[in-house]
PDB file of N, CA and C in Angstrom:
ATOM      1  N   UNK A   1     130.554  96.489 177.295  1.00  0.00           N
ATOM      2  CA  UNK A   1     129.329  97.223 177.543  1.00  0.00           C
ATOM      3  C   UNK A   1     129.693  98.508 178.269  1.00  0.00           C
ATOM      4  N   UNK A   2     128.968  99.428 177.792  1.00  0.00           N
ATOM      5  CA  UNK A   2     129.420 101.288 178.356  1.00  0.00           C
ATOM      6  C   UNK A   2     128.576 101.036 179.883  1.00  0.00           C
ATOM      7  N   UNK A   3     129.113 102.128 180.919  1.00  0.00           N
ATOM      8  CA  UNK A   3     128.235 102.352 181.517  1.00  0.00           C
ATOM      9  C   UNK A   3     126.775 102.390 181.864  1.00  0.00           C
ATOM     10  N   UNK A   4     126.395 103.529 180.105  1.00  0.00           N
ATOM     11  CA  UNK A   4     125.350 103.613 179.543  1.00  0.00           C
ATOM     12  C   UNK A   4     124.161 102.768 179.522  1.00  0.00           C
ATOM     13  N   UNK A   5     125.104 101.973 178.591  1.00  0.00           N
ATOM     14  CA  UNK A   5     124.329 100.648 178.165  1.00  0.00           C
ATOM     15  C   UNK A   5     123.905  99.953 179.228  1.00  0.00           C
ATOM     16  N   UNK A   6     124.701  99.215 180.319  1.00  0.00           N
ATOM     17  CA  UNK A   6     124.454  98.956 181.451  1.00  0.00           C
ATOM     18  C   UNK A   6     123.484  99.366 182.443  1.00  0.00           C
ATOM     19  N   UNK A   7     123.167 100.224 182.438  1.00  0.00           N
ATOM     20  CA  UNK A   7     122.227 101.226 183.301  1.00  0.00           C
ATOM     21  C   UNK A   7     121.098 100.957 182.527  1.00  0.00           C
ATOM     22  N   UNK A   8     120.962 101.448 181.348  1.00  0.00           N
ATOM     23  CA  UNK A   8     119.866 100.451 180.176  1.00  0.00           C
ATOM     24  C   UNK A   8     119.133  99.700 180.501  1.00  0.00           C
ATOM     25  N   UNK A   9     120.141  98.310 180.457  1.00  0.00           N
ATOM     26  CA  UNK A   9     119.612  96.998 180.494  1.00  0.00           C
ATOM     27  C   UNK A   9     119.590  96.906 182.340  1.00  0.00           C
ATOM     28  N   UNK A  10     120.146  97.153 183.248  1.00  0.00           N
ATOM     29  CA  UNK A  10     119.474  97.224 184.587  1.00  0.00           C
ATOM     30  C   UNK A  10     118.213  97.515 184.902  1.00  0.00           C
ATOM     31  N   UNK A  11     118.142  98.903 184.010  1.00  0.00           N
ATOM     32  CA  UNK A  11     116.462  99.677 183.837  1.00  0.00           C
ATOM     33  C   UNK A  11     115.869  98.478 183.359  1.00  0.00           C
ATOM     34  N   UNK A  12     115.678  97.990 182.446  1.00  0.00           N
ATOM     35  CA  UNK A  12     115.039  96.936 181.782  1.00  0.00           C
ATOM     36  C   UNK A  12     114.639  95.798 182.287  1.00  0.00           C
ATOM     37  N   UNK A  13     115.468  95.298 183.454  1.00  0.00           N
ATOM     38  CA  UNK A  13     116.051  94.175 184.439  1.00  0.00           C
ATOM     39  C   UNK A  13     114.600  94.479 185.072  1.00  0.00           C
ATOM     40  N   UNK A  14     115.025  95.428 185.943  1.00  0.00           N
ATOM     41  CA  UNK A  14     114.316  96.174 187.337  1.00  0.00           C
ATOM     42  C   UNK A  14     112.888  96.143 186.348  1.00  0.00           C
ATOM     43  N   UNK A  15     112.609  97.099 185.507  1.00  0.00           N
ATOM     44  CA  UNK A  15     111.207  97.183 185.307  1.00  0.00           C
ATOM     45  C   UNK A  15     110.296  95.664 184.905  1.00  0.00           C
ATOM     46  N   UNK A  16     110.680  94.654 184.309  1.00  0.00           N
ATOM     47  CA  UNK A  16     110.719  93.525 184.023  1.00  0.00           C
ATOM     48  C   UNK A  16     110.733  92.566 185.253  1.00  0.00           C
ATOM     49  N   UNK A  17     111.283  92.858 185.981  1.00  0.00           N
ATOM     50  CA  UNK A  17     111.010  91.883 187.686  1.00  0.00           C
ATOM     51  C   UNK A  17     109.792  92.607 188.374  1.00  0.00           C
ATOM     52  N   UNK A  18     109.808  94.335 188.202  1.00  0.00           N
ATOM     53  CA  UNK A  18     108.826  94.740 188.991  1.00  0.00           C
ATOM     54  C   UNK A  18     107.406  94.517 187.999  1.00  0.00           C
ATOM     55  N   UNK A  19     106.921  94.665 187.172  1.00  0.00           N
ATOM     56  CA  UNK A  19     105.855  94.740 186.701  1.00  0.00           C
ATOM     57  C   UNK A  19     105.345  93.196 186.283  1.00  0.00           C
ATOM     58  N   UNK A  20     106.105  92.094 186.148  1.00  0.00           N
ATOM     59  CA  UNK A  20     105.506  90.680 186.438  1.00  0.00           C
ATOM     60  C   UNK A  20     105.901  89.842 187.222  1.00  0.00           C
ATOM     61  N   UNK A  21     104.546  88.845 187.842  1.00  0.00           N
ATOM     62  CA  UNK A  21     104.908  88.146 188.805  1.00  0.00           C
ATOM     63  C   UNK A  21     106.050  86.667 188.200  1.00  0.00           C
ATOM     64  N   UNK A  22     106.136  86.749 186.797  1.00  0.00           N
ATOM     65  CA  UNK A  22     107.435  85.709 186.022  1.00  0.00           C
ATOM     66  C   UNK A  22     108.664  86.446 185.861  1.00  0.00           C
ATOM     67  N   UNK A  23     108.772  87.267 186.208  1.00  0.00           N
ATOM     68  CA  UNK A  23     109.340  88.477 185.418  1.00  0.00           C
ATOM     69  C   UNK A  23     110.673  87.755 185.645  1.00  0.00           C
ATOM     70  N   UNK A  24     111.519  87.315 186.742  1.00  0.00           N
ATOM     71  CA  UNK A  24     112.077  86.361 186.285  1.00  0.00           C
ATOM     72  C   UNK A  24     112.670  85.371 185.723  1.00  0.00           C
ATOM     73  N   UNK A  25     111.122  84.765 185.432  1.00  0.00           N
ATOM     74  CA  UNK A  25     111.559  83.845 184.349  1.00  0.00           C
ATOM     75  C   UNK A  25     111.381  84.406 182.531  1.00  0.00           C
ATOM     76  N   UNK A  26     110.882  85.651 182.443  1.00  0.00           N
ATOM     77  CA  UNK A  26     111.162  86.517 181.316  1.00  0.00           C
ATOM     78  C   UNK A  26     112.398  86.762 181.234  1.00  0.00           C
ATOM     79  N   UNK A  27     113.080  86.917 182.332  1.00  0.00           N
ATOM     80  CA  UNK A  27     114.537  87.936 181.914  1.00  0.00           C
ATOM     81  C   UNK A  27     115.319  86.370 181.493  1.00  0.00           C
ATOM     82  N   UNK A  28     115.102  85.460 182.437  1.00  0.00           N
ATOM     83  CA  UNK A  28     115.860  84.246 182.468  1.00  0.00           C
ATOM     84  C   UNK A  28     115.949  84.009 180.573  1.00  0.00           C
ATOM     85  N   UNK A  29     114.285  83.548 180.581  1.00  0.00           N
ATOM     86  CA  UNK A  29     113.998  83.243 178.839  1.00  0.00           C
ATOM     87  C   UNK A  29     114.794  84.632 177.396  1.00  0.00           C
ATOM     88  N   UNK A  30     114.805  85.652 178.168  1.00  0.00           N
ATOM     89  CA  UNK A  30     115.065  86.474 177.223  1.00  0.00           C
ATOM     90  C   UNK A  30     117.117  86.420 176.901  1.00  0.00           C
ATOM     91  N   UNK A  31     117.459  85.924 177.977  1.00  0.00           N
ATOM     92  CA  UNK A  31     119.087  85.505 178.173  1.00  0.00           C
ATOM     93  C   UNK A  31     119.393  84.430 177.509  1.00  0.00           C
ATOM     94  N   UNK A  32     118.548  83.489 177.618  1.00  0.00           N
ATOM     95  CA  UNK A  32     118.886  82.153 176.888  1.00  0.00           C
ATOM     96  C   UNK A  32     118.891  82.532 175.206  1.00  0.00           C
ATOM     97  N   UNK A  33     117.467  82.989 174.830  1.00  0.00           N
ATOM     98  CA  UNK A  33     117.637  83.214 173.544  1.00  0.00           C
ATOM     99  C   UNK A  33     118.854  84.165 172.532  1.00  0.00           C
ATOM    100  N   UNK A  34     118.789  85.043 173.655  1.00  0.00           N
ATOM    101  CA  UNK A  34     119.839  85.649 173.111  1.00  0.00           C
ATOM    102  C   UNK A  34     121.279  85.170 172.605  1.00  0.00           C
ATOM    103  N   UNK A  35     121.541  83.959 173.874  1.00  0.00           N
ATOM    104  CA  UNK A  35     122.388  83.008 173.808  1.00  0.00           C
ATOM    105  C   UNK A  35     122.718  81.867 172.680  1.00  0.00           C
ATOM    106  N   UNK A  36     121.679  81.681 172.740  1.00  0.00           N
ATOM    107  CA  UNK A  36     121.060  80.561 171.370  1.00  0.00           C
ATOM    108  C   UNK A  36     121.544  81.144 169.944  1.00  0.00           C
ATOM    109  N   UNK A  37     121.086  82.435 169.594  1.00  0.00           N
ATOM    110  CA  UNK A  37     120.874  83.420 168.578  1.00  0.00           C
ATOM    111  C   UNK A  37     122.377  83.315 168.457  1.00  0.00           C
ATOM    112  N   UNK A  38     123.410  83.972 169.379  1.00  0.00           N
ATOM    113  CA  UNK A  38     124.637  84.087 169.354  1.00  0.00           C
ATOM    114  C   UNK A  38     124.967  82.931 168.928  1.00  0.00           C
ATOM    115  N   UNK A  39     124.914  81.835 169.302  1.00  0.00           N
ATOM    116  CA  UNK A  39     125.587  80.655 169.179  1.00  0.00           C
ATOM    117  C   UNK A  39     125.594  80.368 167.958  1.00  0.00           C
ATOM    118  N   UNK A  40     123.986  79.984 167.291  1.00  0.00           N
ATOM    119  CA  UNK A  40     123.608  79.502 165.746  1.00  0.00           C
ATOM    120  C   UNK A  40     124.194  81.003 165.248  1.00  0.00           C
ATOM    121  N   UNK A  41     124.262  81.909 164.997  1.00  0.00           N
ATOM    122  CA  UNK A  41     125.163  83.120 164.112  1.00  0.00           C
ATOM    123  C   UNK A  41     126.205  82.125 163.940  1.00  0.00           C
ATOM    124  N   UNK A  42     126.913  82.362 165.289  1.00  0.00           N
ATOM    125  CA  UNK A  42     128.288  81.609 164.578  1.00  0.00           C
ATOM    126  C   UNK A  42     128.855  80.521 164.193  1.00  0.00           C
ATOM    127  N   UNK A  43     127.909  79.107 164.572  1.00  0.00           N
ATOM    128  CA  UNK A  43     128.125  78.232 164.172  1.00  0.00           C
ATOM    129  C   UNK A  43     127.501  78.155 162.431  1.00  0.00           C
ATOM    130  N   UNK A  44     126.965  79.053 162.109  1.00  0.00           N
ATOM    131  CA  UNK A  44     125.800  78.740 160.896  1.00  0.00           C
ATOM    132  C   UNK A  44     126.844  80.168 159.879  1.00  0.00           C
ATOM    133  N   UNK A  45     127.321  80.714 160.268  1.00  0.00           N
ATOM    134  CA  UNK A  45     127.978  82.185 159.880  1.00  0.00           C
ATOM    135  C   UNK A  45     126.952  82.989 159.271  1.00  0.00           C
ATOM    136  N   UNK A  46     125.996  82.886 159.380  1.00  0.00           N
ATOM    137  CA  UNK A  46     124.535  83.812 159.013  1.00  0.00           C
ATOM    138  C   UNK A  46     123.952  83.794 159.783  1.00  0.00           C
ATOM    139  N   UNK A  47     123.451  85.201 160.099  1.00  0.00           N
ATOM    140  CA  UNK A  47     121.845  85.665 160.903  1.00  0.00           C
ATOM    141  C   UNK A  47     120.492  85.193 160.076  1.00  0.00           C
ATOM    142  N   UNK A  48     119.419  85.315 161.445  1.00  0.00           N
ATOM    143  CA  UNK A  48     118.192  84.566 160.396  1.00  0.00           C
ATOM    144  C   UNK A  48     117.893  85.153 159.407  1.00  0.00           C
ATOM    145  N   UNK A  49     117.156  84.865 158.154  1.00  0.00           N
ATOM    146  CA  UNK A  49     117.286  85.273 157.380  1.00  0.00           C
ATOM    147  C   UNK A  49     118.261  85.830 156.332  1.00  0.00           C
ATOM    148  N   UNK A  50     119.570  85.445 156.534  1.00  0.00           N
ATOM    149  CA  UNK A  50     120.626  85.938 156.055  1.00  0.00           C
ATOM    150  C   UNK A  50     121.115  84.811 154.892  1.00  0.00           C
ATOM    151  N   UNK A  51     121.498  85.272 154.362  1.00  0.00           N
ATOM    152  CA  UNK A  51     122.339  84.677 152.261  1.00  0.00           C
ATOM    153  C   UNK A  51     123.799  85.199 153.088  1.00  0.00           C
ATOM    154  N   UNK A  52     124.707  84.272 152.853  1.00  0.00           N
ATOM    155  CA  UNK A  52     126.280  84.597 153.041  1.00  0.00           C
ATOM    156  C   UNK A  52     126.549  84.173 151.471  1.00  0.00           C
ATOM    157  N   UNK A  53     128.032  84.791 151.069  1.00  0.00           N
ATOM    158  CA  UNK A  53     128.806  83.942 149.571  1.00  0.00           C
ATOM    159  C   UNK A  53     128.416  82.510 150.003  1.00  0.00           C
ATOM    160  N   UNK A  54     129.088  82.209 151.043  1.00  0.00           N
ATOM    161  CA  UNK A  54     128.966  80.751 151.207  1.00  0.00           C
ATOM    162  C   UNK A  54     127.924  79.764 151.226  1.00  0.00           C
ATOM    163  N   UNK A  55     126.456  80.387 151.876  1.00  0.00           N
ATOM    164  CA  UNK A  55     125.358  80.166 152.512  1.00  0.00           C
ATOM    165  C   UNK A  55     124.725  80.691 151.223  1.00  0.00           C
ATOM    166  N   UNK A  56     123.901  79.391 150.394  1.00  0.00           N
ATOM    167  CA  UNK A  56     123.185  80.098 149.279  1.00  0.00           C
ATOM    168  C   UNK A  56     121.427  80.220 150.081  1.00  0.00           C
ATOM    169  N   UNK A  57     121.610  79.329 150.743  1.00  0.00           N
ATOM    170  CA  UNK A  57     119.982  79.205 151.691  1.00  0.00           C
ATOM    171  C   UNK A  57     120.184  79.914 152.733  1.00  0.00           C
ATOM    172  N   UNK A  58     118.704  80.243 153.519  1.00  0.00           N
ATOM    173  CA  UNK A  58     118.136  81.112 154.396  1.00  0.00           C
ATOM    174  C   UNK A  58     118.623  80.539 155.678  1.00  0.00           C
ATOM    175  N   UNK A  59     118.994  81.163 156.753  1.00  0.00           N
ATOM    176  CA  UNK A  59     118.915  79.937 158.189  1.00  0.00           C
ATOM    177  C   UNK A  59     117.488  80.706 158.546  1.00  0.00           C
ATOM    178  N   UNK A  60     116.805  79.372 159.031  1.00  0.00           N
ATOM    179  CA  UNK A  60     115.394  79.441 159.253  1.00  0.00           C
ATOM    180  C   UNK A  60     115.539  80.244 161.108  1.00  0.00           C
ATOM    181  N   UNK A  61     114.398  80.901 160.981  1.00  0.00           N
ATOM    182  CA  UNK A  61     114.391  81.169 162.484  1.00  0.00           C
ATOM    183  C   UNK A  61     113.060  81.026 163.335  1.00  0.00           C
ATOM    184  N   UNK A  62     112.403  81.821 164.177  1.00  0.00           N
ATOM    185  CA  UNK A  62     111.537  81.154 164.667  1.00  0.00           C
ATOM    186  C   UNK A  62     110.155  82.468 164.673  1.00  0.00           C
ATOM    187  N   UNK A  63     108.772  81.746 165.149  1.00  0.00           N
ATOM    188  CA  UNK A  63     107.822  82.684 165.273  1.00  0.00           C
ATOM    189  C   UNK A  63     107.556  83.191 166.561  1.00  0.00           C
ATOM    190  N   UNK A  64     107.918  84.423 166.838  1.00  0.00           N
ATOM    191  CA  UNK A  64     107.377  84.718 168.295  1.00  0.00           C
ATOM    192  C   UNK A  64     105.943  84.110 168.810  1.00  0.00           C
ATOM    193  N   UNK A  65     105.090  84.318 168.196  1.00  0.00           N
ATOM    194  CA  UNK A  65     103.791  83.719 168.677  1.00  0.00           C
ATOM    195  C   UNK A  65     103.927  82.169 169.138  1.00  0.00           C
ATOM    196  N   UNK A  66     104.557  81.490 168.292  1.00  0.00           N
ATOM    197  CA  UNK A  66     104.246  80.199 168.728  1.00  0.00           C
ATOM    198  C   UNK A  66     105.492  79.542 170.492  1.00  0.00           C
ATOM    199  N   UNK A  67     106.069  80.936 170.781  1.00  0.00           N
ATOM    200  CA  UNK A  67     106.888  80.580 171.827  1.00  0.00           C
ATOM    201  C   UNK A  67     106.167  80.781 173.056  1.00  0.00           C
TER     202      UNK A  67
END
């Protein structure tokens, strides 16, 4: 991660703790998924929605609304 980028996602951090009283547990929830996402990529070798040679089916992913 650049400097850049870093300063970014700090901004993002900071505005996200200051403007909710979960904000917290937003950043917490928004880390995990990201985590998750990473993980199934590589255990699955496709992103959601993604066709690999190998992978003739979709990997299913999820609906924001219903989270």
């Amino acid at each position: 991660m650049t400097k850049t980028e870093s300063k970014t996602a700090s901004a993002a951090v900071r505005d996200i703790l200051l403007s909710s009283p979960d904000g917290l547990h937003e950043v917490i929830r928004a880390v995990m998924q990201e985590v998750l996402e990473a993980e199934m990529d590589e255990a699955l070798g496709a992103s959601k929605s993604e066709r690999t040679p190998e992978r003739l089916g979709y990997r299913s992913g999820y609906t924001a609304a219903l989270l």
